[in-house]
C-alpha atoms as a PDB file:
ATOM      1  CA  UNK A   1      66.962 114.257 119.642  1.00  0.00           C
ATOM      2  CA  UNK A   2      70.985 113.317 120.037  1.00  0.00           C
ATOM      3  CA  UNK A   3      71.690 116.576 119.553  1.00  0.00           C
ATOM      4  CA  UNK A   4      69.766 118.224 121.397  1.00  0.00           C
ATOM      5  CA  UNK A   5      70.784 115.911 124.634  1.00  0.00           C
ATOM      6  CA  UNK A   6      73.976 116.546 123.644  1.00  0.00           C
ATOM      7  CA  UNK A   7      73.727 120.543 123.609  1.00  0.00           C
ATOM      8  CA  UNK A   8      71.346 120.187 127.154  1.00  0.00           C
ATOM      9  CA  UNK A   9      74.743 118.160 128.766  1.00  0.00           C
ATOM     10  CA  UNK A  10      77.013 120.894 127.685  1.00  0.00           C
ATOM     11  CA  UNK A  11      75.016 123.461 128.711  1.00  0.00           C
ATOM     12  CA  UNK A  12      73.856 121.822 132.029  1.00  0.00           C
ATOM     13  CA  UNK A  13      78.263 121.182 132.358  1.00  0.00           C
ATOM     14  CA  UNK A  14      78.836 125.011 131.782  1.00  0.00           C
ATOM     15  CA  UNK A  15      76.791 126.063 133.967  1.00  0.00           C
ATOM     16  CA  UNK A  16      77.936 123.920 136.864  1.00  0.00           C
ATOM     17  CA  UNK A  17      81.795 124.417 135.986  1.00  0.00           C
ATOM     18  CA  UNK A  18      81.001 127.920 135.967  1.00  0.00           C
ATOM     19  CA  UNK A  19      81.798 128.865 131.993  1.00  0.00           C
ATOM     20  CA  UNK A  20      78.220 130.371 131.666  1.00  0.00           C
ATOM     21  CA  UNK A  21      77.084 132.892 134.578  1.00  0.00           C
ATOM     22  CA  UNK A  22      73.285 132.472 134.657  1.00  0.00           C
ATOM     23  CA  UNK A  23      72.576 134.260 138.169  1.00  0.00           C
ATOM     24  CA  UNK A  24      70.890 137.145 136.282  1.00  0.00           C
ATOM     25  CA  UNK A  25      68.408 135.294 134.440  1.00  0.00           C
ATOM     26  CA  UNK A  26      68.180 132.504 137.716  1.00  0.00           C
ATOM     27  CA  UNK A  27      67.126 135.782 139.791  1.00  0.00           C
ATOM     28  CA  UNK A  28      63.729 136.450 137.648  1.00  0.00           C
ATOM     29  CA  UNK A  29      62.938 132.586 137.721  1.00  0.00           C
ATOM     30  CA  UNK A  30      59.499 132.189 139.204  1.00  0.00           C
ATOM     31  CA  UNK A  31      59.672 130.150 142.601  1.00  0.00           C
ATOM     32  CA  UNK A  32      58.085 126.204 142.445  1.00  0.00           C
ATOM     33  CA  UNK A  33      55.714 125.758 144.654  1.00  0.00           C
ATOM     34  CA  UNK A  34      57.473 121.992 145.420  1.00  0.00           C
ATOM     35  CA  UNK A  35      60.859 121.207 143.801  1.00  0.00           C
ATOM     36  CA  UNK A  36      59.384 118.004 142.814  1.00  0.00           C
ATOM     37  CA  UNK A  37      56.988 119.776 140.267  1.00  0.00           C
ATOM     38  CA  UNK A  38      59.344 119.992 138.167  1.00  0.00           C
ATOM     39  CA  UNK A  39      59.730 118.425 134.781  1.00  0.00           C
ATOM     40  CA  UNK A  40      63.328 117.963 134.212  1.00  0.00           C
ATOM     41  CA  UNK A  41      64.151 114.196 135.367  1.00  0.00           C
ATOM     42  CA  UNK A  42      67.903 114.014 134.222  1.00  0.00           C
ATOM     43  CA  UNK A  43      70.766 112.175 136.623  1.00  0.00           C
ATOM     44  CA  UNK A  44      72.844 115.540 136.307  1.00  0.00           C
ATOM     45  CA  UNK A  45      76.169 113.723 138.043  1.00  0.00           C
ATOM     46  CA  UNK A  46      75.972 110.792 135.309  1.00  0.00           C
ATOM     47  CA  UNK A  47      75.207 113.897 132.860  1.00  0.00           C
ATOM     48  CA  UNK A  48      78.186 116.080 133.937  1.00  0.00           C
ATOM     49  CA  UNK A  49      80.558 112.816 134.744  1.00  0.00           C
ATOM     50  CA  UNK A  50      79.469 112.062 131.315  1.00  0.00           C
ATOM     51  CA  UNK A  51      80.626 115.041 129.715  1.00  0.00           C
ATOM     52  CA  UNK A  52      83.738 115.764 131.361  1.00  0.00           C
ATOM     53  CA  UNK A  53      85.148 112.556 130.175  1.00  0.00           C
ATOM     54  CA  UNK A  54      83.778 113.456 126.658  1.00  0.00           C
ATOM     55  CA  UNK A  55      85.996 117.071 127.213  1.00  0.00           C
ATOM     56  CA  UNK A  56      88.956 114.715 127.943  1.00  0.00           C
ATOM     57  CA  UNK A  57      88.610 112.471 125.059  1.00  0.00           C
ATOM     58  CA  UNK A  58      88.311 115.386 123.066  1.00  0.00           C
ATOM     59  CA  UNK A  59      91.910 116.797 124.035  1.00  0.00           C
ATOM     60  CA  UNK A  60      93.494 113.707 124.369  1.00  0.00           C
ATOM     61  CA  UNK A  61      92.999 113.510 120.508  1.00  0.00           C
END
């Protein structure tokens, strides 16, 4: 399960710094009929905050 939250944070990070272009694939996403039907309950700014400072420790060493 680590990894896998580990590999959702990455992805989730690319996306939002802009390393993985996903407008293609966003533009054949079925609407939601309310935004708060959805499933995915993650604090994305703790996520991303999270895994920038990983990126950091990372070249720091």
């Amino acid at each position: 399960m680590t990894l896998l939250r580990e590999y959702w944070i990455r992805l989730v990070a690319d996306v939002v710094t802009g390393k993985l272009d996903v407008r293609e694939a966003a533009a054949t996403l079925p609407e939601l009929a309310d935004p708060a039907d959805s499933e995915i309950d993650i604090d994305e700014e703790n996520e991303v905050e999270s895994m920038e400072e990983g990126a950091a420790e990372d070249q720091a060493a």
